[in-house]
N, C-alpha and C. Protein backbone atom coordinates (compact mmCIF):
# COMPACT_ATOMS: atom_id res chain seq x y z
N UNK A 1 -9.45 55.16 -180.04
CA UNK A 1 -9.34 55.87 -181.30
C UNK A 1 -10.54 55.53 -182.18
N UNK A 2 -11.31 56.48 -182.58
CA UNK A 2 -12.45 56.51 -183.71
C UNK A 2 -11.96 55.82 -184.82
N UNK A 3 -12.42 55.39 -185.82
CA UNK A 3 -12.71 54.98 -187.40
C UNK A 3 -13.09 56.28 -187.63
N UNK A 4 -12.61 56.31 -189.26
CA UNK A 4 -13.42 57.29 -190.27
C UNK A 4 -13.87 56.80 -191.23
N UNK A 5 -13.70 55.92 -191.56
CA UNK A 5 -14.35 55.15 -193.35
C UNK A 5 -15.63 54.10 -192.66
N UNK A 6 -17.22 54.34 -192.49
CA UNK A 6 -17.89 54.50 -191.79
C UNK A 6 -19.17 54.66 -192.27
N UNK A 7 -20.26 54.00 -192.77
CA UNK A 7 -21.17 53.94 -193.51
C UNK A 7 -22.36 54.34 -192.08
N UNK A 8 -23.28 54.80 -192.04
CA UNK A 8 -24.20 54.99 -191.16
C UNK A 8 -25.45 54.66 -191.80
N UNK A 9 -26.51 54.17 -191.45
CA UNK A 9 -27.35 52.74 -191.43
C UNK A 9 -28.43 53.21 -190.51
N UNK A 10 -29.93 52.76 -191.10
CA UNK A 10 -31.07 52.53 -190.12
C UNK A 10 -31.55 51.68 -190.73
N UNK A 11 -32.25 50.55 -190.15
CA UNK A 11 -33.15 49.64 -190.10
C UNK A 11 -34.59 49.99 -189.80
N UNK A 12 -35.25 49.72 -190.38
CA UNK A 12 -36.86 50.74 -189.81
C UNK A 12 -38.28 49.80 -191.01
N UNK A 13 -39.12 49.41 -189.87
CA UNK A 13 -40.07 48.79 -190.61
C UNK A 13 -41.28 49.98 -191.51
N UNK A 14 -41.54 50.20 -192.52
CA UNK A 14 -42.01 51.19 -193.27
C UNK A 14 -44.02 50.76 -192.67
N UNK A 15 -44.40 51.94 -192.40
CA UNK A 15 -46.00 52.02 -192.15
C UNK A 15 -46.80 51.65 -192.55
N UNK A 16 -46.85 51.05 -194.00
CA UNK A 16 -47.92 51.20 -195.24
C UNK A 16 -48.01 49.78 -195.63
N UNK A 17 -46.67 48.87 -195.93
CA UNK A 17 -46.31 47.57 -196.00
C UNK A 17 -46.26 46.97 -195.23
N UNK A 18 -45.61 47.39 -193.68
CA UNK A 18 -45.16 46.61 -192.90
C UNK A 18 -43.90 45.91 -193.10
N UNK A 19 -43.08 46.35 -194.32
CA UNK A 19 -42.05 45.69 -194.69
C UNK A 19 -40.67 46.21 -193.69
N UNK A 20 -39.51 45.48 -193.20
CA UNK A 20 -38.55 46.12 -192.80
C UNK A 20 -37.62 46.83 -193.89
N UNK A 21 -36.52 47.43 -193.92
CA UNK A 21 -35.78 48.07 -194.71
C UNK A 21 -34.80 48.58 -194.21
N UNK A 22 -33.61 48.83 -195.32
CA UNK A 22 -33.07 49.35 -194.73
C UNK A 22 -32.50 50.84 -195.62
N UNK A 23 -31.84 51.66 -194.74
CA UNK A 23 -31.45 52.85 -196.18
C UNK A 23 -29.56 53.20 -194.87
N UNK A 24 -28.84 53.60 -195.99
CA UNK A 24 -27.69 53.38 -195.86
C UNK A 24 -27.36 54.90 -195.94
N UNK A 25 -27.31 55.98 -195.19
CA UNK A 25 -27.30 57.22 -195.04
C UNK A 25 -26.12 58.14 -196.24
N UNK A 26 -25.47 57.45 -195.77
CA UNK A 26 -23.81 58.11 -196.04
C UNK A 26 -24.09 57.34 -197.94
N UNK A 27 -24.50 56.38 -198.08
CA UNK A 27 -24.77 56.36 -199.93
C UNK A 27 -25.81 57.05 -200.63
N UNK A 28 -26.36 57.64 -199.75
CA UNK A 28 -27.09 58.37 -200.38
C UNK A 28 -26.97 59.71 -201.82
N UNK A 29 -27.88 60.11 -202.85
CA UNK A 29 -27.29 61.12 -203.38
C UNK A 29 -28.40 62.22 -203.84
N UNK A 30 -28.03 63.32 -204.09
CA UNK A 30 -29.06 64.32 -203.89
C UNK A 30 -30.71 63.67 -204.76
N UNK A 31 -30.36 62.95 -205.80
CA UNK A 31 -31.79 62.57 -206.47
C UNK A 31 -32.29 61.53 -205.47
N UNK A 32 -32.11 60.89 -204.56
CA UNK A 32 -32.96 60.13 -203.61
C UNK A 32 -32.87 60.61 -202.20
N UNK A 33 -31.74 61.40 -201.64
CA UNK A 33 -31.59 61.68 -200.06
C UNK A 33 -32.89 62.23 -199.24
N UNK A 34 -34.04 63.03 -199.96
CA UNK A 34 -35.28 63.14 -199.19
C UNK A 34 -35.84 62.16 -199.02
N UNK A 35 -36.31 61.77 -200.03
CA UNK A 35 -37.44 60.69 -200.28
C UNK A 35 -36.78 59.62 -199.34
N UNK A 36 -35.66 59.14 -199.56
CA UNK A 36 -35.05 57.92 -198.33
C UNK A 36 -35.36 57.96 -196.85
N UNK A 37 -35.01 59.43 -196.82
CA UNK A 37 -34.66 59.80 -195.38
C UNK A 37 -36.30 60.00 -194.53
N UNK A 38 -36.84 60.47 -195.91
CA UNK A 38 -38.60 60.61 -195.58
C UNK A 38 -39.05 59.30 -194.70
N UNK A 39 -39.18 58.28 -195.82
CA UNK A 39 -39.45 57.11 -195.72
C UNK A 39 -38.84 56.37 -194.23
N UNK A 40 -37.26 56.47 -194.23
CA UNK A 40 -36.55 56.39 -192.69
C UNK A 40 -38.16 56.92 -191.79
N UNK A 41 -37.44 58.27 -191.79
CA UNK A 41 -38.01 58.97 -190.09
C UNK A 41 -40.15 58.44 -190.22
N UNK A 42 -40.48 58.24 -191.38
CA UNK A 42 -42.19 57.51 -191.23
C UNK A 42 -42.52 56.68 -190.60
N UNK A 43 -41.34 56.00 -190.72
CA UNK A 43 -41.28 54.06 -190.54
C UNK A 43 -41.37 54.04 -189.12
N UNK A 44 -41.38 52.54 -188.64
CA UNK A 44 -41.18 52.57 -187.28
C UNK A 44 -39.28 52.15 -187.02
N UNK A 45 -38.63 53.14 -185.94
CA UNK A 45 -37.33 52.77 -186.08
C UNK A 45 -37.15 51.01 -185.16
N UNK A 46 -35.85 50.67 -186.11
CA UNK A 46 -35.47 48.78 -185.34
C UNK A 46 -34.14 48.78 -184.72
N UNK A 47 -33.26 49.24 -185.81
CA UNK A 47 -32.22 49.91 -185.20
C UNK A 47 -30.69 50.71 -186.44
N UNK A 48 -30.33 51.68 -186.07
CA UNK A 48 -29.23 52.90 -186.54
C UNK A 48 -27.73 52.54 -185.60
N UNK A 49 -27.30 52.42 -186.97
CA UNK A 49 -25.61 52.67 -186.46
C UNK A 49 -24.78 52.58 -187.52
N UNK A 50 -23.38 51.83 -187.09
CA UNK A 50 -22.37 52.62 -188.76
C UNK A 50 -22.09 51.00 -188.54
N UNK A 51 -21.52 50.98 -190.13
CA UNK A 51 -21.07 49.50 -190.22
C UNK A 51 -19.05 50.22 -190.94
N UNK A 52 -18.56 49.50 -190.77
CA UNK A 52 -16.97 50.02 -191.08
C UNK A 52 -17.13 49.69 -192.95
N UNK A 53 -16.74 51.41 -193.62
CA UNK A 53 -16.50 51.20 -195.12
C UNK A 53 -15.76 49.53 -195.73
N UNK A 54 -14.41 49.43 -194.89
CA UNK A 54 -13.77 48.09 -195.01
C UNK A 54 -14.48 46.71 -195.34
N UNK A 55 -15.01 46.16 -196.12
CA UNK A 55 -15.69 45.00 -195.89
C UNK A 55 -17.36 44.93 -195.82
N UNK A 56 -17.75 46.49 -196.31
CA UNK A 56 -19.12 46.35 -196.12
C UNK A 56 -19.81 45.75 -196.88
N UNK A 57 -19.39 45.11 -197.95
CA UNK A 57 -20.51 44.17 -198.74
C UNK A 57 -20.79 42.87 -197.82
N UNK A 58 -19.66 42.49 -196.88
CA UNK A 58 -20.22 41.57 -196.21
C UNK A 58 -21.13 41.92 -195.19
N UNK A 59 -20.80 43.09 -194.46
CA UNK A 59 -21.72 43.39 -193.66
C UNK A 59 -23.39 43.72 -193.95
N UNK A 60 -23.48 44.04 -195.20
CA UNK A 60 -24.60 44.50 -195.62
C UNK A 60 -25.67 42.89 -196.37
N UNK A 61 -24.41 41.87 -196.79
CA UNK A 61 -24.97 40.79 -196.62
C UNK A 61 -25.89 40.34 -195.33
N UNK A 62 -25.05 40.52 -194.31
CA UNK A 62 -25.84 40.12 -192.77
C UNK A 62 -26.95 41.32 -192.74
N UNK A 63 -27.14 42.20 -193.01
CA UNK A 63 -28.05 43.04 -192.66
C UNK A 63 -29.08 42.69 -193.43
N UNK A 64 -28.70 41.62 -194.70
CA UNK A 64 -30.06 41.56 -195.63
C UNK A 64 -30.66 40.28 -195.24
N UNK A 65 -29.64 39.81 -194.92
CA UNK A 65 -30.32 38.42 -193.92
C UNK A 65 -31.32 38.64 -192.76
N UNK A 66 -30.90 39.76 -191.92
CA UNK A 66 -31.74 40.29 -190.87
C UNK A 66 -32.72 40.74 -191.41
N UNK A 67 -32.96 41.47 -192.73
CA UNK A 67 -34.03 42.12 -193.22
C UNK A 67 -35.08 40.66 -193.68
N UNK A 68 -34.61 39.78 -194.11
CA UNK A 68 -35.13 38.55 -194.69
C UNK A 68 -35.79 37.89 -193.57
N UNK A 69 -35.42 37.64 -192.76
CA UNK A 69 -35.43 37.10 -191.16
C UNK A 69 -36.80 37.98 -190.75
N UNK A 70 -36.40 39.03 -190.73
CA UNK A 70 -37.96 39.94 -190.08
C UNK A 70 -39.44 39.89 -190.83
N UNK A 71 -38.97 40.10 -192.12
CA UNK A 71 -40.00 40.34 -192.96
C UNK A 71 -40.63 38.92 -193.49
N UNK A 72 -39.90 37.89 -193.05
CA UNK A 72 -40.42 36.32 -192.84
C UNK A 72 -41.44 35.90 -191.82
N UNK A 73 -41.39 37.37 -190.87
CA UNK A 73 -41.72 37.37 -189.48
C UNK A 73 -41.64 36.49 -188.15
N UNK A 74 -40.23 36.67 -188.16
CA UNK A 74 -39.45 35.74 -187.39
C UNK A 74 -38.90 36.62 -186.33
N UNK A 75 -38.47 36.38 -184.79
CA UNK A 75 -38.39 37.42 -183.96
C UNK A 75 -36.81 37.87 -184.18
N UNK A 76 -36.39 38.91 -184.46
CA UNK A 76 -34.95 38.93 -183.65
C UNK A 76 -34.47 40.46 -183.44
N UNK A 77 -33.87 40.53 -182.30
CA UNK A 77 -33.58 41.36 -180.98
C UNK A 77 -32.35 42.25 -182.02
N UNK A 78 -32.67 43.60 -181.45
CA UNK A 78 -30.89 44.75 -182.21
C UNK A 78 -29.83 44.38 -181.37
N UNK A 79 -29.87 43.23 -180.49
CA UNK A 79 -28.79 42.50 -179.45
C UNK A 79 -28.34 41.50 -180.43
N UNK A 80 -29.46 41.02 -181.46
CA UNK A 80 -28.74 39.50 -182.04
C UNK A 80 -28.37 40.39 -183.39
N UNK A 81 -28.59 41.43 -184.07
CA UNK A 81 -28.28 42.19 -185.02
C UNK A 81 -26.50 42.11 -184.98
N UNK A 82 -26.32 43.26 -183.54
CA UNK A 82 -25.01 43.79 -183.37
C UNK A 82 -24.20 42.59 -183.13
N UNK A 83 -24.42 41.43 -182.31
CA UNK A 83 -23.55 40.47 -182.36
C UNK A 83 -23.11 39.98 -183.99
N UNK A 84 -24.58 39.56 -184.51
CA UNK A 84 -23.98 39.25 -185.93
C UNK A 84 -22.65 40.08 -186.90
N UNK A 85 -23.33 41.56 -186.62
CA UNK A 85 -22.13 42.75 -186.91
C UNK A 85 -21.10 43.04 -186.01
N UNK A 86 -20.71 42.40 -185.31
CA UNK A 86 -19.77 42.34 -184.16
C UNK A 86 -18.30 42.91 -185.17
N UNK A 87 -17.98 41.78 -185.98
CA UNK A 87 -17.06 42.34 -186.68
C UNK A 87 -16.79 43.67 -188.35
N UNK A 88 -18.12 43.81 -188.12
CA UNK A 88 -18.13 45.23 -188.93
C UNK A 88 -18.29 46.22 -188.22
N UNK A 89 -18.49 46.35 -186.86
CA UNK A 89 -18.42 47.47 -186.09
C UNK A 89 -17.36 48.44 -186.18
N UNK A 90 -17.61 49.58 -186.15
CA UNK A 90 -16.11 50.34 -186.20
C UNK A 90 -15.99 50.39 -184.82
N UNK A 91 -14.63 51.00 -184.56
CA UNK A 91 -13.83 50.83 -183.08
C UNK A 91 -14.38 52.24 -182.79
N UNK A 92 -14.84 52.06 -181.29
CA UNK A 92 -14.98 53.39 -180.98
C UNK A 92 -16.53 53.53 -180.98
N UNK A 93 -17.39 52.96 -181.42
CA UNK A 93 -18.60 53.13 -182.07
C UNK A 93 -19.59 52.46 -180.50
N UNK A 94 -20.66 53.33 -180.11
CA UNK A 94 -21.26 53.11 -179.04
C UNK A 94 -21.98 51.83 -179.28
C-alpha cells in the first residue's frame, strides 16, 4: 500500500557555486516554483525522492546534515543518504 502525505525532494549540486542544495518540490509556490525548479534541472543531480509529510522536520534535519557534510567536501554515497532516511521513507516508495 502507497503513502499519500509525501513531500518530493532533489538534492543537486548547483553549477556556478559548486554548492549542494536542496529544493523540496511539493513546498513550492507559484512566486518561486520556476526559478527553483530552474536552478534543480541546471545543477548537477545527487539524488530525488519523497520523504513522508509525518515527521518531516526531522527528516529534513538529516538532509541538512547531508547538505553540510557535502559542501564541507566530505564523500557520501545516495546509499548512506537513504539509510540515514530509512525511517522517513514512505512505504511503497522505490
Amino acid at each position: 500500500m502507497l503513502e499519500t502525505g509525501k513531500l518530493m525532494f532533489e538534492i543537486y549540486r548547483e553549477n556556478y557555486s559548486q554548492t549542494y542544495r536542496v529544493v523540496y518540490f511539493t513546498e513550492l509556490n507559484d512566486h518561486n516554483r520556476d526559478t527553483e525548479i530552474g536552478k534543480a534541472l541546471a545543477g548537477e543531480h545527487f539524488y530525488n525522492g519523497f520523504i513522508r509529510e509525518f515527521r518531516k522536520e526531522d527528516a529534513k534535519r538529516i538532509i541538512d546534515g547531508v547538505l553540510d557534510r557535502l559542501n564541507d567536501g566530505e564523500s557520501v554515497t545516495s546509499d548512506e543518504l537513504e539509510e540515514a532516511l530509512a525511517n522517513h521513507l514512505p512505504v511503497g516508495a522505490p
